[in-house]
N, C-alpha and C. Protein backbone atom coordinates (compact mmCIF):
# COMPACT_ATOMS: atom_id res chain seq x y z
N UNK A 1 0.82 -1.19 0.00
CA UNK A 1 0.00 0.00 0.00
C UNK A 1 0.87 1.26 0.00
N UNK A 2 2.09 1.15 0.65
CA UNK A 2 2.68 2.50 0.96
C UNK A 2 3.83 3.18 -0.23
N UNK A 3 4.45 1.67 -0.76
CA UNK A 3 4.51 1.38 -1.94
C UNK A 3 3.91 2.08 -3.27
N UNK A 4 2.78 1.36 -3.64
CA UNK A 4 2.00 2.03 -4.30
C UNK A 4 1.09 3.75 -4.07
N UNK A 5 1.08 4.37 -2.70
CA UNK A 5 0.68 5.62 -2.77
C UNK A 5 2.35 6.59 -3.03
N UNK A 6 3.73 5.94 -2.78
CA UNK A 6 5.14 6.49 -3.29
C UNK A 6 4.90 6.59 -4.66
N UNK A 7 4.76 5.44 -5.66
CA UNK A 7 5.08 5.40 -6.51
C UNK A 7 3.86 6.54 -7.71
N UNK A 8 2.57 6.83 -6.92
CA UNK A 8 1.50 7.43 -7.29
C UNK A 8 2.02 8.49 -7.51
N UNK A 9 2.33 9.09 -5.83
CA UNK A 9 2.88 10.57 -5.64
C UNK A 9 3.71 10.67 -6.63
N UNK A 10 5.11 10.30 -7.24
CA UNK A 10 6.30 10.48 -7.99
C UNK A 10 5.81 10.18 -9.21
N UNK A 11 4.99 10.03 -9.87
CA UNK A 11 4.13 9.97 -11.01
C UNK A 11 3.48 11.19 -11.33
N UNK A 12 3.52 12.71 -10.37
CA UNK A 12 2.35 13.12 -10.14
C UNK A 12 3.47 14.38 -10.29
N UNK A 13 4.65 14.12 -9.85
CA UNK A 13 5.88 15.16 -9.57
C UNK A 13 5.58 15.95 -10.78
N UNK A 14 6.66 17.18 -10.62
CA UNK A 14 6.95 18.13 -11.26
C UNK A 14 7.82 18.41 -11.82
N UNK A 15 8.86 18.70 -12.50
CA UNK A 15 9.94 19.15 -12.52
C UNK A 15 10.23 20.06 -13.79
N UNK A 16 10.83 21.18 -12.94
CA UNK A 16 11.22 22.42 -13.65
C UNK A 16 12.84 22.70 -13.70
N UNK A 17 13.44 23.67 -15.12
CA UNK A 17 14.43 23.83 -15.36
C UNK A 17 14.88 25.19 -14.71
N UNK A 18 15.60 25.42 -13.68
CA UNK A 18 15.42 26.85 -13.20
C UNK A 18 16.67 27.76 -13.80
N UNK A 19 16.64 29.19 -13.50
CA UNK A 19 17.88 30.11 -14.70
C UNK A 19 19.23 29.51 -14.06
N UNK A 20 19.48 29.00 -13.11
CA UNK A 20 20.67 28.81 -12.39
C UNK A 20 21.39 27.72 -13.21
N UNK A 21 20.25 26.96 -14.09
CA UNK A 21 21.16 25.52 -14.19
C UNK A 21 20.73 24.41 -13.47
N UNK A 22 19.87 24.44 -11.97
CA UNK A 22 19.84 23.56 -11.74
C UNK A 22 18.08 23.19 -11.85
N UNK A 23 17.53 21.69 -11.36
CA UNK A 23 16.66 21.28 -11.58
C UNK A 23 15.75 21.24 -10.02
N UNK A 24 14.75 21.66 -10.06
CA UNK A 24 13.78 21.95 -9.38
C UNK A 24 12.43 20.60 -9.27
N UNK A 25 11.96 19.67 -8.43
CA UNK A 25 11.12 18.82 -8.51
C UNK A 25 10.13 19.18 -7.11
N UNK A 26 8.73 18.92 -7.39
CA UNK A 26 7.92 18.95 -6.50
C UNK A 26 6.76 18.03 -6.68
N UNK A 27 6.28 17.39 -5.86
CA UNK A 27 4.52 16.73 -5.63
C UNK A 27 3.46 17.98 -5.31
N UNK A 28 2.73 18.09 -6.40
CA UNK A 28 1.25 19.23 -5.72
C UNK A 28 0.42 18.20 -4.63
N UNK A 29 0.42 19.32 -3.89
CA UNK A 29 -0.45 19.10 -2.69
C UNK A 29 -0.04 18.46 -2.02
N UNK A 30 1.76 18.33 -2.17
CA UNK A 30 2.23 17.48 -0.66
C UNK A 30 3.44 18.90 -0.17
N UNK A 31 2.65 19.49 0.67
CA UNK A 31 3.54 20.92 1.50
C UNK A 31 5.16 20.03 1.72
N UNK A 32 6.08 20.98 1.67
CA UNK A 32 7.48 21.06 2.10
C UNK A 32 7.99 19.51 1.41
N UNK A 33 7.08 18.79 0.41
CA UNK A 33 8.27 17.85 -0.50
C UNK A 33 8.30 18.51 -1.91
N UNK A 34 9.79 18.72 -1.91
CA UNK A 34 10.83 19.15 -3.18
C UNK A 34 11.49 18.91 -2.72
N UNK A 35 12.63 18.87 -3.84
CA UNK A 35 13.92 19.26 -4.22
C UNK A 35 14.82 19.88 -5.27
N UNK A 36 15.75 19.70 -4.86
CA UNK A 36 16.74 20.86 -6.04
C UNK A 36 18.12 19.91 -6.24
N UNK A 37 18.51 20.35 -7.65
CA UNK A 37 19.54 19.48 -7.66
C UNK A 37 20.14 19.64 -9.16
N UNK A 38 21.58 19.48 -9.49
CA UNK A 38 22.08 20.14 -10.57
C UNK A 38 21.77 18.97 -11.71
N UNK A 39 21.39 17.63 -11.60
CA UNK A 39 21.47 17.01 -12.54
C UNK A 39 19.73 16.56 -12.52
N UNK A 40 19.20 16.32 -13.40
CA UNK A 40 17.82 15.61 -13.30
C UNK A 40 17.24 14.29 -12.37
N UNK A 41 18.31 13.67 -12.74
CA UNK A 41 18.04 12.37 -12.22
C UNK A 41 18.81 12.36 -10.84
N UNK A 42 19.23 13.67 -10.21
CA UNK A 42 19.82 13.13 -9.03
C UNK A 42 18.38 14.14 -8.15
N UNK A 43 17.59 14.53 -8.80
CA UNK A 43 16.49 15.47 -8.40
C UNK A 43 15.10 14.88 -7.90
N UNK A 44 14.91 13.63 -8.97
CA UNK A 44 14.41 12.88 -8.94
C UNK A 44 14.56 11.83 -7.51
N UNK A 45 15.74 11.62 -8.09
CA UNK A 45 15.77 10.72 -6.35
C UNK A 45 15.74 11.37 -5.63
N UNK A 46 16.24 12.59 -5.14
CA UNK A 46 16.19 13.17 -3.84
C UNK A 46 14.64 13.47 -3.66
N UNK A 47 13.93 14.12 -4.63
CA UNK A 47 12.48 13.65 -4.37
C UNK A 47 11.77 12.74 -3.66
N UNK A 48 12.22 11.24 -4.28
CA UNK A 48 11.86 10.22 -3.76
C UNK A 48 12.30 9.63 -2.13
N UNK A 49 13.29 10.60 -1.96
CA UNK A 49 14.01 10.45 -0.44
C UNK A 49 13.10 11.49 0.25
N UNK A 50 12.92 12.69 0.31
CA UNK A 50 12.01 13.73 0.73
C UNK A 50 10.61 12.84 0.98
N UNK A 51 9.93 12.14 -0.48
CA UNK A 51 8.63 12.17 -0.04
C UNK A 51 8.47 10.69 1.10
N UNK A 52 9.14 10.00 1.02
CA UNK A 52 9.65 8.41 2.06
C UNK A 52 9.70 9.01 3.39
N UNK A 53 10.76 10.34 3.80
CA UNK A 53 10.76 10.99 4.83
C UNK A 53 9.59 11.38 5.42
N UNK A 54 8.64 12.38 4.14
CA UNK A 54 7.73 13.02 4.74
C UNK A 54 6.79 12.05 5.40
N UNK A 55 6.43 10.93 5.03
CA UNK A 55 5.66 10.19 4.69
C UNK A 55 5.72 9.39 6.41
N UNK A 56 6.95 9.29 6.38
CA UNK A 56 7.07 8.47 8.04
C UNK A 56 6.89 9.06 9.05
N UNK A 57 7.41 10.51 8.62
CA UNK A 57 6.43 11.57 9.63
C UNK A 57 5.32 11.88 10.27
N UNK A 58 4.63 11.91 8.71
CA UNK A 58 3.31 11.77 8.71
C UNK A 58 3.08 10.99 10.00
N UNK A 59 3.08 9.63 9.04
CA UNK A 59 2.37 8.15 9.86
C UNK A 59 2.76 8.46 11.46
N UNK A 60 4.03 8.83 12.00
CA UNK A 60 4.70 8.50 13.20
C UNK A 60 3.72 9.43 13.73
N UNK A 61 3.47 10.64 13.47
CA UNK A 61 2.85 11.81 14.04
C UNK A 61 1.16 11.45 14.43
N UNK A 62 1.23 10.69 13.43
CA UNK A 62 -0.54 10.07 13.29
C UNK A 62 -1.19 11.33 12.60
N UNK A 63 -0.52 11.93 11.90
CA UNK A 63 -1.34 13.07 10.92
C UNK A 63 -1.78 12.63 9.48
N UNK A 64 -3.23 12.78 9.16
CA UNK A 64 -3.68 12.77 7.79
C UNK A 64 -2.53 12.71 6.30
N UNK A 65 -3.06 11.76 5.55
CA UNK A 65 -1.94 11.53 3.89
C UNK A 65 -2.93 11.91 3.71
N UNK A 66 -3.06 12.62 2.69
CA UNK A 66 -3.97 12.72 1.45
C UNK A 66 -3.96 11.75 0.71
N UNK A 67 -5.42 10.86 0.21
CA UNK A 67 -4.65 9.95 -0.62
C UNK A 67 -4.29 8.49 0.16
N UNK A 68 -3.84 8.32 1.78
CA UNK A 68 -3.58 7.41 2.34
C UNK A 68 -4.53 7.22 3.32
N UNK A 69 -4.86 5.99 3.58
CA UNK A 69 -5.79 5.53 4.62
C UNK A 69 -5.14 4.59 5.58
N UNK A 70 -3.89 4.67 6.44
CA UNK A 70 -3.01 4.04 7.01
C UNK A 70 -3.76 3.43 8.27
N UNK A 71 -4.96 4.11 9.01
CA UNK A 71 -5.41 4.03 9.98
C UNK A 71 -6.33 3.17 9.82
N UNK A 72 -6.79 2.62 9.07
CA UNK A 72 -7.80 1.47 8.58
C UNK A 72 -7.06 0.14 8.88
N UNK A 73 -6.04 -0.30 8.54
CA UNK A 73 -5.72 -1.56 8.95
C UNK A 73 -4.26 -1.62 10.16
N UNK A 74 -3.96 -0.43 10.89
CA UNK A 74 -2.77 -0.39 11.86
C UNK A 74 -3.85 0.71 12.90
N UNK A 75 -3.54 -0.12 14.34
CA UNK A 75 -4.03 0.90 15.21
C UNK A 75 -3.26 1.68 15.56
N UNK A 76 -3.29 3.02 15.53
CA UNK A 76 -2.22 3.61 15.54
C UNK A 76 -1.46 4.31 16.55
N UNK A 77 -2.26 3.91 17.63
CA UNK A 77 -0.86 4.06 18.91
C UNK A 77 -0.10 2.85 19.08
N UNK A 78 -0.30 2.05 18.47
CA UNK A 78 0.44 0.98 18.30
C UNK A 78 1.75 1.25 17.06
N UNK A 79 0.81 1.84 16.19
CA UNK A 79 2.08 1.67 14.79
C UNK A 79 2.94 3.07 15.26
N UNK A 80 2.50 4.18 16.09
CA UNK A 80 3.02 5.37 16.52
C UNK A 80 4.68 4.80 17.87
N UNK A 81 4.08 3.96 18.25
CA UNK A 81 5.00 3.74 19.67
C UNK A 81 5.58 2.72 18.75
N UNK A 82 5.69 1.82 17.96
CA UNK A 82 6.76 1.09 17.79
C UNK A 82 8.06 2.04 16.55
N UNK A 83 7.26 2.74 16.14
CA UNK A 83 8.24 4.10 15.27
C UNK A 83 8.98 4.61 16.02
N UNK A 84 8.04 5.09 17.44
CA UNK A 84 9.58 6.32 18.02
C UNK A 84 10.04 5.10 18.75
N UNK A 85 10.06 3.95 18.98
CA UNK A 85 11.31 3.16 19.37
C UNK A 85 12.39 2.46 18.61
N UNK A 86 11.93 2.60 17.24
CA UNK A 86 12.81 2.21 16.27
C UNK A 86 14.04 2.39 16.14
């Protein structure tokens, strides 16, 4: 599942050529994931590292995905307390 809402999001990305030279990537409607980066494909991944990050946040925090329904099959002071002991 978490899998497939990654691979959704990065399907969905953006990416722009900015005056500097370097490359600019973002997901609409996922606040504070981008990145920047001088080659395309190293923009791309760092994307894909950003949105994995945001994403565990999310879940750990127990705050709303857009798009994800995590709380349907994990109770989540359960899936919350075994994260921050990780």
């Amino acid at each position: 599942m978490l899998i497939k809402f990654i691979y959704k999001k990065l399907k969905q990305a953006r990416y722009e050529l900015l005056e500097d030279g370097t490359y600019y990537g973002e997901i609409p409607g996922l606040m504070g994931v981008w990145s920047n980066s001088k080659k395309l494909g190293d923009c791309k991944r760092e994307l894909q590292e950003v949105l994995e990050g945001w994403l565990i946040l999310k879940i750990r925090n127990g705050d709303k995905v857009p798009g994800l329904n995590f709380q349907s099959f994990v109770p989540q002071e359960t899936f919350a307390r075994d994260i921050k002991h990780a």
